[in-house]
N, C-alpha and C. Protein backbone atom coordinates (compact mmCIF):
# COMPACT_ATOMS: atom_id res chain seq x y z
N UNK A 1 -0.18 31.81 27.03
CA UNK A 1 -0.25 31.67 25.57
C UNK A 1 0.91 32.41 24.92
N UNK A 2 1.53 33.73 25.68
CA UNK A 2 2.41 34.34 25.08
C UNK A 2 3.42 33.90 25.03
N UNK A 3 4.31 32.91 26.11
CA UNK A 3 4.90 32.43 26.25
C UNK A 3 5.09 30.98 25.47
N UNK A 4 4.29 30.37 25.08
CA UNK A 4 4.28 29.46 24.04
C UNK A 4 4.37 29.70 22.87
N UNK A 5 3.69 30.99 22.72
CA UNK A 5 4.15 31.34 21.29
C UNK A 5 5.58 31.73 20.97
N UNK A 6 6.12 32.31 22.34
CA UNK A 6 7.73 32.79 21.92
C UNK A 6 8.61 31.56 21.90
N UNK A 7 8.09 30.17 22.55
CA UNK A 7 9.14 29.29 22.59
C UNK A 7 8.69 28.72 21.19
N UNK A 8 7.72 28.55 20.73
CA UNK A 8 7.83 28.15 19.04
C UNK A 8 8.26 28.94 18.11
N UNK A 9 8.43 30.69 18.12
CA UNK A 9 8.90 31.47 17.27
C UNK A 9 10.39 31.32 17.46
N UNK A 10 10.94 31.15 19.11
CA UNK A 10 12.23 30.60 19.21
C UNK A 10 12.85 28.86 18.41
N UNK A 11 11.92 28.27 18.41
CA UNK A 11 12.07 27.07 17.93
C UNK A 11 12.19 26.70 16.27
N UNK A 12 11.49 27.54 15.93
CA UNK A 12 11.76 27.95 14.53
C UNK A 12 12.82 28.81 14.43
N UNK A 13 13.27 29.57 14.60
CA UNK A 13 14.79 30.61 14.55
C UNK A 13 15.95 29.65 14.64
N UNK A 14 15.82 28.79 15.75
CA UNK A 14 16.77 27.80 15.68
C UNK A 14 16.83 27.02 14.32
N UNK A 15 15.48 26.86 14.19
CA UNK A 15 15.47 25.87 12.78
C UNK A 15 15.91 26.37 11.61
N UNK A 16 16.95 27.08 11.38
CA UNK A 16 17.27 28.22 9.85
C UNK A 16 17.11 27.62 8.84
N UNK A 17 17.60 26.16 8.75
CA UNK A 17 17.70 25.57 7.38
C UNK A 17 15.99 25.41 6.96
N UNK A 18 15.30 25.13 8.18
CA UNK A 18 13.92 24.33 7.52
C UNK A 18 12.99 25.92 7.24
N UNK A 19 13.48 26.73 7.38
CA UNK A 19 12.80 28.38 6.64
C UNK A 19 12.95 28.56 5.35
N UNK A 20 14.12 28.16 4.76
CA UNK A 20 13.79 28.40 3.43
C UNK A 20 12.82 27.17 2.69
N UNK A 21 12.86 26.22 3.64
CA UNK A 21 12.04 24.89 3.01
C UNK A 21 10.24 25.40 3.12
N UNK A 22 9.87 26.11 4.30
CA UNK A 22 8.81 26.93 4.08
C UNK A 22 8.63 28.18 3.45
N UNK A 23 9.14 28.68 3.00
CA UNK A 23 9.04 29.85 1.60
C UNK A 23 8.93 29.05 1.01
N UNK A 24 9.95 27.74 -0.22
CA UNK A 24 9.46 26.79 -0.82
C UNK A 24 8.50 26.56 -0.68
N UNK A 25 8.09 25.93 0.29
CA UNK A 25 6.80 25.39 0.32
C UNK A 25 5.12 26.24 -0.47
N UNK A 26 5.41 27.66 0.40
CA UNK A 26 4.39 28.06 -0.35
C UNK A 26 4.60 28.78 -1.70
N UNK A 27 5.77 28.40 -2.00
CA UNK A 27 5.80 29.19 -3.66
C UNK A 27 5.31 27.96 -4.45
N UNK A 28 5.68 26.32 -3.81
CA UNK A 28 5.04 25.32 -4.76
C UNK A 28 3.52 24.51 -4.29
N UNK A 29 3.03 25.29 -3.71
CA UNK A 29 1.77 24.49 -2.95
C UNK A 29 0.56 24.61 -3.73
N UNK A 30 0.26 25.48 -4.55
CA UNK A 30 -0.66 25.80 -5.84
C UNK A 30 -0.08 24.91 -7.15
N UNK A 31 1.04 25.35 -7.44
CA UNK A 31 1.24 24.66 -8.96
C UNK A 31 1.61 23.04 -8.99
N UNK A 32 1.85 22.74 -7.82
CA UNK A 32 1.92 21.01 -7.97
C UNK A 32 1.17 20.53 -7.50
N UNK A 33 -0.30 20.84 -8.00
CA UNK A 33 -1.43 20.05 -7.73
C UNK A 33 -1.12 18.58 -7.97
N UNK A 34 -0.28 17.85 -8.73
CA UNK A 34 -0.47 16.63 -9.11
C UNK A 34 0.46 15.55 -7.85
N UNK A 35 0.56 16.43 -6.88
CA UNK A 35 1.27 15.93 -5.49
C UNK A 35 -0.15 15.56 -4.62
N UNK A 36 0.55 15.10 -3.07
CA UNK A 36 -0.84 14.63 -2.80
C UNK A 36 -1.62 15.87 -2.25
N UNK A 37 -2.81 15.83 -2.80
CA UNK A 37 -3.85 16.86 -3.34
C UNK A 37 -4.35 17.05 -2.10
N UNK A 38 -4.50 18.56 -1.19
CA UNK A 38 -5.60 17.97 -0.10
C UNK A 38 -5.08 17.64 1.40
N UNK A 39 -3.95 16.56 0.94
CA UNK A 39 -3.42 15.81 1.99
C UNK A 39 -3.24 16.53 3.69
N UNK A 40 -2.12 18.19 2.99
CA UNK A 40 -2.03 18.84 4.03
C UNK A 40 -2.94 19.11 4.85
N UNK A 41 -4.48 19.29 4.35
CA UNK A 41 -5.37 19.58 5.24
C UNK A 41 -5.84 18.38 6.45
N UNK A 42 -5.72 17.35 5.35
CA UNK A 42 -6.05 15.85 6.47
C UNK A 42 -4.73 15.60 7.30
N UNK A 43 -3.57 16.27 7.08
CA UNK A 43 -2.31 15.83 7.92
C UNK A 43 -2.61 16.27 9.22
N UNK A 44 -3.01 17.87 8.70
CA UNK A 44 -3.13 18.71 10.11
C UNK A 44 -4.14 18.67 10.60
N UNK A 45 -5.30 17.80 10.25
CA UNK A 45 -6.47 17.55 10.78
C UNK A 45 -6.25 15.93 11.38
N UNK A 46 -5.27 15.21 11.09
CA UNK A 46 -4.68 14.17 12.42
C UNK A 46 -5.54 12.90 11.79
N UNK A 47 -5.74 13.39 10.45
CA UNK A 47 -6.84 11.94 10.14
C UNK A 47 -6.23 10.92 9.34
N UNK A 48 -4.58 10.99 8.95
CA UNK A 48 -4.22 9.87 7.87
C UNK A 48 -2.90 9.02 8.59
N UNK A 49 -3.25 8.23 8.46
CA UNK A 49 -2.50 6.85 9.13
C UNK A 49 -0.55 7.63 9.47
N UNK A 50 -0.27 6.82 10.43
CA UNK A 50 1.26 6.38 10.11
C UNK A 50 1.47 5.04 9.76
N UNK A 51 1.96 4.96 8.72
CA UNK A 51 1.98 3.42 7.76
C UNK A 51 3.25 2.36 8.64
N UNK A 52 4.25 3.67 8.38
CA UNK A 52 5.84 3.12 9.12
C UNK A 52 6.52 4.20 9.77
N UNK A 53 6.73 3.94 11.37
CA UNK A 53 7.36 4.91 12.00
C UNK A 53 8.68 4.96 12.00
N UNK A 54 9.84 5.49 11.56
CA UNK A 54 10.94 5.03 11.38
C UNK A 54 12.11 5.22 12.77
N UNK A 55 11.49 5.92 13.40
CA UNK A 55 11.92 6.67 14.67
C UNK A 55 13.04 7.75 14.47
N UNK A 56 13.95 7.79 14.56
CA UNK A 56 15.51 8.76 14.61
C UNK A 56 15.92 8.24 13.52
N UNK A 57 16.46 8.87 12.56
CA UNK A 57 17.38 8.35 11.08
C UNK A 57 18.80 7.95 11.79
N UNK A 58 19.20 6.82 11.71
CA UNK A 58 20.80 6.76 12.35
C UNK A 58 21.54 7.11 11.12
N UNK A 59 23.03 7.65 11.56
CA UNK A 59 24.28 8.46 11.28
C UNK A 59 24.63 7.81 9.47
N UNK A 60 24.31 6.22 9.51
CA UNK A 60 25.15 6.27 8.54
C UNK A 60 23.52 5.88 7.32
N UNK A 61 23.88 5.50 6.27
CA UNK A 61 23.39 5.73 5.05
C UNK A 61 22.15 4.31 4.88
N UNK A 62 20.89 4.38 4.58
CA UNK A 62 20.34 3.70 4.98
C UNK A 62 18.85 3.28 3.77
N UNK A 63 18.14 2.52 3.64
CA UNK A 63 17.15 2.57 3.24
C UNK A 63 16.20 1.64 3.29
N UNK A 64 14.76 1.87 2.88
CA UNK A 64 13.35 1.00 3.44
C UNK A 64 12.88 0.79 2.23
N UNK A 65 12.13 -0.53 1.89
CA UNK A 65 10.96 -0.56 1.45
C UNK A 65 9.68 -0.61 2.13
N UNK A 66 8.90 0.07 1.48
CA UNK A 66 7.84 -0.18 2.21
C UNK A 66 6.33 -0.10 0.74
N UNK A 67 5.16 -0.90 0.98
CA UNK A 67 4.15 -1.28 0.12
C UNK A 67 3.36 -0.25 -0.07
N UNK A 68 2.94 -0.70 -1.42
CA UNK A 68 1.92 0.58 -1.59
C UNK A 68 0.57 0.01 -1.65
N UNK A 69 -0.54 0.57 -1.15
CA UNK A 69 -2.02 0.64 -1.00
C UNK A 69 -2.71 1.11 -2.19
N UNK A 70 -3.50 0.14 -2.73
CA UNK A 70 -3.85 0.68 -4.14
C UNK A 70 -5.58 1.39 -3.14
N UNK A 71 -5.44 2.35 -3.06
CA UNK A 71 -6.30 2.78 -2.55
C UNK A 71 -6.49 4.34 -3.07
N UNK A 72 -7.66 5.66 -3.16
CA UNK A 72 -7.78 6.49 -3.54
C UNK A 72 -6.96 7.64 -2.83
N UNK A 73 -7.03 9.13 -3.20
CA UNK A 73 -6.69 10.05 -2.79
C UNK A 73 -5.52 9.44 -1.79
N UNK A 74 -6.06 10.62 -0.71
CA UNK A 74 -4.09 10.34 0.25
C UNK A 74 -4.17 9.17 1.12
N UNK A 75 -5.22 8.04 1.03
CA UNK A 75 -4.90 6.99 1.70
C UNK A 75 -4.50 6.24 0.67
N UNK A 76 -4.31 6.47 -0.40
CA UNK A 76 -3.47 6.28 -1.46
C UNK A 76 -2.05 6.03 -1.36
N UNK A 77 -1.11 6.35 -0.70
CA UNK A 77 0.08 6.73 -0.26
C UNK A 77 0.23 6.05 0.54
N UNK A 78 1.51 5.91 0.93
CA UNK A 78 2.20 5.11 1.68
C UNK A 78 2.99 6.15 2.78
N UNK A 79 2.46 6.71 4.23
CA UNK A 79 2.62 7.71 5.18
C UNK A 79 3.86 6.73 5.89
N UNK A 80 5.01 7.61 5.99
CA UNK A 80 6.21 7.61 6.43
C UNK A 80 6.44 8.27 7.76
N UNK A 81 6.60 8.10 9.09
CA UNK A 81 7.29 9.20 10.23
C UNK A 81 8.29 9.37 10.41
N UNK A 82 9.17 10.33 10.77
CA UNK A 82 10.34 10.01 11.16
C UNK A 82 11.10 11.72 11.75
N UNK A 83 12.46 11.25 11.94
CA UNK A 83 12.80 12.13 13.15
C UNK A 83 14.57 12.74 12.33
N UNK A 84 15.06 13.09 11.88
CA UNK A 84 16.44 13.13 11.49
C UNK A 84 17.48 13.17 12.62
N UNK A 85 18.49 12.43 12.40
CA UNK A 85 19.32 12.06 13.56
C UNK A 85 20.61 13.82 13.31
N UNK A 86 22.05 13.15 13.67
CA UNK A 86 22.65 14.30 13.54
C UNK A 86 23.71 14.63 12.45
N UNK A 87 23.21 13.86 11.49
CA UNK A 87 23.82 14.04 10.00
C UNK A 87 22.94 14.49 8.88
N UNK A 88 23.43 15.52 8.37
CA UNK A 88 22.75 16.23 6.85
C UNK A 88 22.42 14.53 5.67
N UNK A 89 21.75 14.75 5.51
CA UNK A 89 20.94 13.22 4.65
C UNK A 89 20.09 14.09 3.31
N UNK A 90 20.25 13.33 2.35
CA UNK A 90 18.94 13.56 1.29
C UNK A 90 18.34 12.17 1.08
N UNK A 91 17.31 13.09 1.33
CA UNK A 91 16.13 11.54 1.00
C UNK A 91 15.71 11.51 -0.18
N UNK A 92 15.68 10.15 -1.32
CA UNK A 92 15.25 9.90 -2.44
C UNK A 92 14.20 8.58 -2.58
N UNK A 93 12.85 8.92 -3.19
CA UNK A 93 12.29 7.82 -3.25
C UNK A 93 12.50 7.14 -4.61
N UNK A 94 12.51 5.69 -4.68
CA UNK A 94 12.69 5.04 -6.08
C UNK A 94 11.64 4.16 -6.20
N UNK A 95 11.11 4.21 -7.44
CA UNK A 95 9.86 2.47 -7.57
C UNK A 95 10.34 1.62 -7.60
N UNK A 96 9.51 0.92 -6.94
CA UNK A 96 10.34 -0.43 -6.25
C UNK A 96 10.56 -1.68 -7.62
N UNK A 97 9.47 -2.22 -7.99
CA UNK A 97 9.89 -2.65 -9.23
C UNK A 97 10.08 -2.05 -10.64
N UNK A 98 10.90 -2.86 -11.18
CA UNK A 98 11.27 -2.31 -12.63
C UNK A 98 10.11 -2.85 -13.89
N UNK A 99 9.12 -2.00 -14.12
CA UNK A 99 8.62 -2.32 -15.13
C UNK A 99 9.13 -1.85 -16.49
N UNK A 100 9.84 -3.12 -16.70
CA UNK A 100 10.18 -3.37 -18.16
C UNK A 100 9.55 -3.74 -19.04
N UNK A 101 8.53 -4.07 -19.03
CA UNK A 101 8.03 -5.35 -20.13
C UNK A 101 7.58 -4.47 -21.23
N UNK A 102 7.43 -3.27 -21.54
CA UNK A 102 7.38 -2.49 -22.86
C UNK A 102 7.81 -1.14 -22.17
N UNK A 103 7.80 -0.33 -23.36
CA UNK A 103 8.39 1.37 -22.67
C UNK A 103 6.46 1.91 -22.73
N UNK A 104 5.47 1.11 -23.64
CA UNK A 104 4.17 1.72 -22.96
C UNK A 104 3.75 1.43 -21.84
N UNK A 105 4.21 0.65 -21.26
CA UNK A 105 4.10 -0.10 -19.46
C UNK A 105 4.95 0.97 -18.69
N UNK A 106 6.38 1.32 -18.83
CA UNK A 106 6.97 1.90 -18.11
C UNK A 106 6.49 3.23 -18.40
N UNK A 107 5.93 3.84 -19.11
CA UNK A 107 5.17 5.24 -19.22
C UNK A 107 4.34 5.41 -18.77
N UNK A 108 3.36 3.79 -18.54
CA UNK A 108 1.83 3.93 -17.63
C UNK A 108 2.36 3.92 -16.19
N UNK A 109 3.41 4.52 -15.67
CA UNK A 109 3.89 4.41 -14.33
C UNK A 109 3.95 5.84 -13.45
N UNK A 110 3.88 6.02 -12.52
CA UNK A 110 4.11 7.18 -12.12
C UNK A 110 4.44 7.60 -10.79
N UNK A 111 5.96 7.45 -10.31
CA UNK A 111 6.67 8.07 -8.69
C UNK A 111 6.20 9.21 -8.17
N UNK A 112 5.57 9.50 -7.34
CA UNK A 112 4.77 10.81 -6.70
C UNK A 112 4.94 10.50 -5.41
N UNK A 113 5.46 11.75 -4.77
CA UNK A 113 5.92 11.90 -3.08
C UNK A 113 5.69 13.09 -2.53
N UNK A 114 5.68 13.46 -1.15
CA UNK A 114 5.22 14.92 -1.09
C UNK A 114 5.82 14.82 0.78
N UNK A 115 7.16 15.42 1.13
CA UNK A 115 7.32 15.44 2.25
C UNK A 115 6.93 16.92 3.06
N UNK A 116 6.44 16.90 4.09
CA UNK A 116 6.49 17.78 5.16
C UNK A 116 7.14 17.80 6.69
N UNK A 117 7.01 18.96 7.34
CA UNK A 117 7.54 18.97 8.67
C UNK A 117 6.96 19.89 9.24
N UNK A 118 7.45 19.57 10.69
CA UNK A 118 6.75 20.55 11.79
C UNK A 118 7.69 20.62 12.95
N UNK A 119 7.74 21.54 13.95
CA UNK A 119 8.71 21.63 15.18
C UNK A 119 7.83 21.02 16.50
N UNK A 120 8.44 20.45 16.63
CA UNK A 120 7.45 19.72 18.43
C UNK A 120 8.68 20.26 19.02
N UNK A 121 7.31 20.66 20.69
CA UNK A 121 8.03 21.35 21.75
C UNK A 121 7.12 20.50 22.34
N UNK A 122 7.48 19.84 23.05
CA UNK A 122 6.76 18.61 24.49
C UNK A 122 6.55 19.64 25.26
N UNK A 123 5.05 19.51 25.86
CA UNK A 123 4.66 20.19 27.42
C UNK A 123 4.27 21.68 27.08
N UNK A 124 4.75 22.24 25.19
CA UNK A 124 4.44 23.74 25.41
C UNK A 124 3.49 23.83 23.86
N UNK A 125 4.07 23.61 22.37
CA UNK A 125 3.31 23.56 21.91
C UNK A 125 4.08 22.69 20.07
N UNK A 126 3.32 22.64 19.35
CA UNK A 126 3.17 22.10 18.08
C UNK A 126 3.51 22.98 16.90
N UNK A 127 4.46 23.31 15.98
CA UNK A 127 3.85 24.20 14.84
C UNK A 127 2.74 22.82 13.96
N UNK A 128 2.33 23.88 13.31
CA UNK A 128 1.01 22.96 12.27
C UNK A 128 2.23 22.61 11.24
N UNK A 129 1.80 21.58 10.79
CA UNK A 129 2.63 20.64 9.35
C UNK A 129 2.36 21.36 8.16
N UNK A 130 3.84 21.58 7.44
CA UNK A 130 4.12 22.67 6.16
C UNK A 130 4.75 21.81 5.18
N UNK A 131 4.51 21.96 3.80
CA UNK A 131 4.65 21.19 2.59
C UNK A 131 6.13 21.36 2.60
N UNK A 132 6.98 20.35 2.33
CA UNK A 132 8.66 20.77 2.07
C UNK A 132 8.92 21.05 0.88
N UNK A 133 8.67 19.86 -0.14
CA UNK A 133 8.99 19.10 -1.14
C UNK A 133 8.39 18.08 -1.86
N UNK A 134 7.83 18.24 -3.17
CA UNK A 134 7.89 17.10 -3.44
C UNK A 134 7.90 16.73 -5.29
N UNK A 135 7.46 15.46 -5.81
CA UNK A 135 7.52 15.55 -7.02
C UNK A 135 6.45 14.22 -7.59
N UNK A 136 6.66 14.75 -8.63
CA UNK A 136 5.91 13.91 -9.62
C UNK A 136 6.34 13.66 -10.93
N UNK A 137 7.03 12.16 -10.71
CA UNK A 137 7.79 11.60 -12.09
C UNK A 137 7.16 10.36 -12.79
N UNK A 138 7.10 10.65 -14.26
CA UNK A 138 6.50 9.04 -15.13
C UNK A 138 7.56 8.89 -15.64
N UNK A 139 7.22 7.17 -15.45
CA UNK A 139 8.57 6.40 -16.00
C UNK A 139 8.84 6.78 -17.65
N UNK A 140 10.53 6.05 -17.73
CA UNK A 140 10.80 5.75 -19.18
C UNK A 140 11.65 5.45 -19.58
N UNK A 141 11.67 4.20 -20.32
CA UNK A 141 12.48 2.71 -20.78
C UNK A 141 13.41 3.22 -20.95
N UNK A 142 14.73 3.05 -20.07
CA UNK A 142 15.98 3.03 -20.56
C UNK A 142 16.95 2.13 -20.45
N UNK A 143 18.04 1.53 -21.70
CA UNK A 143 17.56 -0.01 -21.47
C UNK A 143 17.76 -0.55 -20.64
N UNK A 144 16.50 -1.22 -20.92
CA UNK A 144 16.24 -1.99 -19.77
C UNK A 144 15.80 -1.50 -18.45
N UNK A 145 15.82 -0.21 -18.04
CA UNK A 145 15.46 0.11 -17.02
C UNK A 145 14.20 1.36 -17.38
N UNK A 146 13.27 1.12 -16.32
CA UNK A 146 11.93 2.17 -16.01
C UNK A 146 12.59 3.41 -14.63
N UNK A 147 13.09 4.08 -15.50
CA UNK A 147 13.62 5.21 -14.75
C UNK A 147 12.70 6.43 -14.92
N UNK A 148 12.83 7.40 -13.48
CA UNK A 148 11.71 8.42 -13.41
C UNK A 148 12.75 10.01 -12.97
N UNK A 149 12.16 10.41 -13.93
CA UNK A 149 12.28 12.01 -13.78
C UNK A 149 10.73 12.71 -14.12
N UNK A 150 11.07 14.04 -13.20
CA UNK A 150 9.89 15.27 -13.68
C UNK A 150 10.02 15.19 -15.17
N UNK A 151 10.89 15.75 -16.09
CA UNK A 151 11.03 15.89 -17.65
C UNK A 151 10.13 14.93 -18.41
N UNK A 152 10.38 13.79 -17.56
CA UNK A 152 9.57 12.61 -18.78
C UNK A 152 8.30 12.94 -19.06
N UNK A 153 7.83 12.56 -19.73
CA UNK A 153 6.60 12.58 -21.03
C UNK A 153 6.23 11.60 -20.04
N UNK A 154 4.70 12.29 -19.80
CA UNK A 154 4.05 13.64 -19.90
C UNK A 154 4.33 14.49 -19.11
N UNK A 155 5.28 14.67 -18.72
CA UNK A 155 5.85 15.88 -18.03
C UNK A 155 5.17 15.82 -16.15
N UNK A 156 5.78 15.87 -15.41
CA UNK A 156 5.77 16.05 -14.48
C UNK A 156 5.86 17.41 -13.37
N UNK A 157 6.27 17.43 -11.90
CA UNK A 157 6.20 18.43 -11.71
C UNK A 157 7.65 18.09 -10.36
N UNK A 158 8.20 19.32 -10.09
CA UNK A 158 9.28 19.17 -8.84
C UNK A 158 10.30 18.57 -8.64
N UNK A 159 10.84 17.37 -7.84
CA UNK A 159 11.86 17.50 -7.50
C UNK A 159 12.12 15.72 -8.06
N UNK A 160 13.77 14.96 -7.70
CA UNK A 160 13.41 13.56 -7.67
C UNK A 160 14.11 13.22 -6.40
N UNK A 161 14.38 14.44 -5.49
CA UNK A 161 15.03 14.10 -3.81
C UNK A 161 14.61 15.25 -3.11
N UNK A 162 15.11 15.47 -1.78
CA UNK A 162 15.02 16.23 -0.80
C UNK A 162 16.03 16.02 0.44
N UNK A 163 17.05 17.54 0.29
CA UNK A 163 17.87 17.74 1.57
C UNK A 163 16.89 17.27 3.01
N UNK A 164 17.34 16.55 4.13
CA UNK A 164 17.05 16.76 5.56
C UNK A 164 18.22 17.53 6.40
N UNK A 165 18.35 19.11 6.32
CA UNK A 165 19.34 19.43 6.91
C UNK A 165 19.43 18.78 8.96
N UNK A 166 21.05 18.96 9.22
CA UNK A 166 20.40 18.85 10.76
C UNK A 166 19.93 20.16 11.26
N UNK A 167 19.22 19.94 12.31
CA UNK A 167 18.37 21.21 12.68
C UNK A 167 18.24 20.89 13.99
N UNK A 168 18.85 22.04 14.67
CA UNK A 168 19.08 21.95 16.54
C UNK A 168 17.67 22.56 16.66
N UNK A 169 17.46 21.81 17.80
CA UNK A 169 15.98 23.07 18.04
C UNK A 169 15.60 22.61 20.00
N UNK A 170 16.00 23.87 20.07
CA UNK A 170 16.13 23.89 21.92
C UNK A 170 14.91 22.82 22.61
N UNK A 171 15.00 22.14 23.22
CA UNK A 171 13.64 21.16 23.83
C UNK A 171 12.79 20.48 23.20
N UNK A 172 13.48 20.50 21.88
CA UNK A 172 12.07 19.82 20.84
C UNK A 172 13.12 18.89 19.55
N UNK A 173 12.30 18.76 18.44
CA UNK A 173 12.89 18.16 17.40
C UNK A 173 11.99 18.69 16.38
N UNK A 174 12.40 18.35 15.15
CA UNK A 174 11.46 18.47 13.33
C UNK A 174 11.13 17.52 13.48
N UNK A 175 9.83 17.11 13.31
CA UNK A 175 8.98 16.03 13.05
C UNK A 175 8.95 15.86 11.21
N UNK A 176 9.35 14.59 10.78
CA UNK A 176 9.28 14.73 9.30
C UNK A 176 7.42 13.34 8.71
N UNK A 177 7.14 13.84 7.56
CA UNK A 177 6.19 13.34 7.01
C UNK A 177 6.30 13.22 5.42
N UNK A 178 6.45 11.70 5.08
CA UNK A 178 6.60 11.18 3.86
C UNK A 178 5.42 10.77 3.31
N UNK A 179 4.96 11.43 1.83
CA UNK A 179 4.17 10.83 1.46
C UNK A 179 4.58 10.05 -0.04
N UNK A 180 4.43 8.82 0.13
CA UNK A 180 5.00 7.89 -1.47
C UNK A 180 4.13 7.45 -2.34
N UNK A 181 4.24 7.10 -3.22
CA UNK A 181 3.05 6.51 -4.49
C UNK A 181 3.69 6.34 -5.62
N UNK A 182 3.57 4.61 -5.65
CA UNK A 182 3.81 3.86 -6.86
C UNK A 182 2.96 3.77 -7.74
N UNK A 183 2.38 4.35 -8.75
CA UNK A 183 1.37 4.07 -9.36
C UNK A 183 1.30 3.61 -11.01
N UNK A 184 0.49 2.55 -11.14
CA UNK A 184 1.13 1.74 -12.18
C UNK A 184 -0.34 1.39 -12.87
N UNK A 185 -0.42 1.44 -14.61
CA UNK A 185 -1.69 1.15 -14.81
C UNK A 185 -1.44 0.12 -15.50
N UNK A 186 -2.53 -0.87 -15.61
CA UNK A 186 -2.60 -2.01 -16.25
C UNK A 186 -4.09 -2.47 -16.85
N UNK A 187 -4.29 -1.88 -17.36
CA UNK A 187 -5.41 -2.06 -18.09
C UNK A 187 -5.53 -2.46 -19.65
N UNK A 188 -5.77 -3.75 -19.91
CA UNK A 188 -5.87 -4.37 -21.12
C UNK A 188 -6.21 -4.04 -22.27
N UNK A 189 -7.35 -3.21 -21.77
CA UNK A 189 -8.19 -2.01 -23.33
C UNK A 189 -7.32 -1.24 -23.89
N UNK A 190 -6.13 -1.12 -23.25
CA UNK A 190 -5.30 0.00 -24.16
C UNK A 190 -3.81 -0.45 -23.95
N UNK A 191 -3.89 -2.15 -23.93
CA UNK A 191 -2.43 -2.74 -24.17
C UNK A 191 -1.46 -3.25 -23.35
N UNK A 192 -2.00 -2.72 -22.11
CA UNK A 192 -1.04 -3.23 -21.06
C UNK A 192 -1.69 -4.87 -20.92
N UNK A 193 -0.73 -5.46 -19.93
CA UNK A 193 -0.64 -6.99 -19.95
C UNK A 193 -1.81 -7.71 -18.81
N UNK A 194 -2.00 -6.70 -18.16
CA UNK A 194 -3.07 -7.09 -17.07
C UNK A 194 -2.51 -8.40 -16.45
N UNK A 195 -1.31 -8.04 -16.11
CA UNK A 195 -0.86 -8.85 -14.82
C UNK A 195 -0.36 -8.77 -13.37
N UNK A 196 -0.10 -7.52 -14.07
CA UNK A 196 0.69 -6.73 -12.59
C UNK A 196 0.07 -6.28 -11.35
N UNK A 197 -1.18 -5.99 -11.80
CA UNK A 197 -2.26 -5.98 -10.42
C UNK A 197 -3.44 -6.68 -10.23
N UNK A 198 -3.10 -7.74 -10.73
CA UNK A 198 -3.92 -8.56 -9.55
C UNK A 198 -5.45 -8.65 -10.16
N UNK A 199 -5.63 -8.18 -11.40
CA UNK A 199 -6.77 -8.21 -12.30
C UNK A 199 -7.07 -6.55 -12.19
N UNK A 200 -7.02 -6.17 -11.84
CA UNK A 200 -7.41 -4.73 -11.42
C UNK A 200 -6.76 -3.43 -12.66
N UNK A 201 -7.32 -2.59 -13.20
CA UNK A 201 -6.88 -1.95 -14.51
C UNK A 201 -5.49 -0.82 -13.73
N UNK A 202 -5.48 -0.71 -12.68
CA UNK A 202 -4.90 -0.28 -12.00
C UNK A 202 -4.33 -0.34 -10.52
N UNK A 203 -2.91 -0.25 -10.13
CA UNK A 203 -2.43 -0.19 -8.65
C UNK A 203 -1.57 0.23 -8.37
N UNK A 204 -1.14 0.53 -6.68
CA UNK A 204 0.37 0.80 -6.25
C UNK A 204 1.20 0.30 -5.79
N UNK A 205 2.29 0.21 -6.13
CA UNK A 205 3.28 -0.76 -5.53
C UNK A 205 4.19 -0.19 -4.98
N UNK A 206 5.28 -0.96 -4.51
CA UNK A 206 6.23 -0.33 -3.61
C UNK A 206 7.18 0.26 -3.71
N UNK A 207 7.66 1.30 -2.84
CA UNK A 207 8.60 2.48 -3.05
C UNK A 207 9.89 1.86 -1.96
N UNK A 208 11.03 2.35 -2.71
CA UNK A 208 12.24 2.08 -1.64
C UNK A 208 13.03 3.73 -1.67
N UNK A 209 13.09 3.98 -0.35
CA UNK A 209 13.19 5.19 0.25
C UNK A 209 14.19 5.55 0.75
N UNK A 210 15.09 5.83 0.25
CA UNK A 210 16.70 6.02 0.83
C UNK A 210 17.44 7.53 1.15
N UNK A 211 18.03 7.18 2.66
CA UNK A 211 18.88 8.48 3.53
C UNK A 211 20.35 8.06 3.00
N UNK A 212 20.77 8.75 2.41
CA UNK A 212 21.98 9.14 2.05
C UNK A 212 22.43 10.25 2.49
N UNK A 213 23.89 10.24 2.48
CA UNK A 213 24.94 11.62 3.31
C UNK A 213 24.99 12.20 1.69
N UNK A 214 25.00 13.57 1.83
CA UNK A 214 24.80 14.55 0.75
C UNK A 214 26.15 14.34 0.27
């Protein structure tokens, strides 16, 4: 046991960049409740899907769509895996469609993501999965476009990207975990067009998720 513990305390030392991403982590893990709520406990309890495994991020600049699940809490989200290859990348999520059709439509919108990581050592041991980053932005009409920042009304919380530094780590790798959410209301009683989901006063739609070189 002692010996597993020193090759994960070694495995983390290697990891320098992803240490300050855990101090982060727990200085924002209380005040951005409006991230996915909870989630960490079901991550590390092995109970929420991988939606899309992306495997190794390759070198050059890249990006996914992938659908959103109008579904509750963190099966709510759209669960991302993936591995960072050997280039520094920031990952940015964007909503996938542009709701234009009024700026009270593009305000009933809301980009929410929440990435984590962990160090795998094959054959010795696991760290448990730690909050990196994340944010919570509502749209707002600019023309013509439903663009999202934290600032917007009603105010949000965190970030609208996240560094993936590279990170050597002797016999193992950073395991990364994306969580996305398009969330869009449409409910007629208070003006929206009730078309966009499908009859439903509310849903999520899809996020496009892009590795870019810093």
């Amino acid at each position: 046991m002692r010996s597993a513990n020193l090759i994960i305390a070694s495995a983390i030392t290697l990891a320098a960049p992803v240490l300050g991403w855990e101090r982060d982590a727990h200085a924002h893990e209380v005040e951005m409740s409006d991230l996915p709520e909870g989630c960490i406990d079901e991550l590390r309890a092995g109970t929420l899907p991988i939606d899309l495994d992306l495997g190794t991020l390759s070198g050059s600049d890249s990006s996914v769509q992938v659908p959103g699940f109008t579904a509750s809490e963190c099966m709510g989200y759209t669960w991302l895996n993936f591995k960072n290859g050997t280039n520094a990348k920031v990952m940015t999520p964007h909503y996938g469609p542009n709701v234009n059709s009024s700026a009270w439509d593009c305000n009933h919108t809301a980009l929410t993501w929440g990435l984590y990581f962990r160090v795998v050592i094959p054959f010795a041991s696991t760290t448990t999965w730690l909050f990196v980053k994340g944010g919570n932005m509502y749209g707002s009409l600019v023309g013509g476009t439903c663009t999202y920042d934290p600032e917007n009304f009603p105010h949000g919380a965190g970030e609208t990207s996240s560094p993936l530094p590279v990170t050597s780590i002797a016999g193992g790798w950073v395991e990364y975990r994306l969580a996305v959410r398009a969330w869009q209301h449409d409910d007629t009683h208070i003006g929206h067009p009730g078309t966009a989901c499908g009859g439903l006063s509310e849903c999520h739609n899809s996020v496009v998720v892009e590795f870019d070189a810093p």
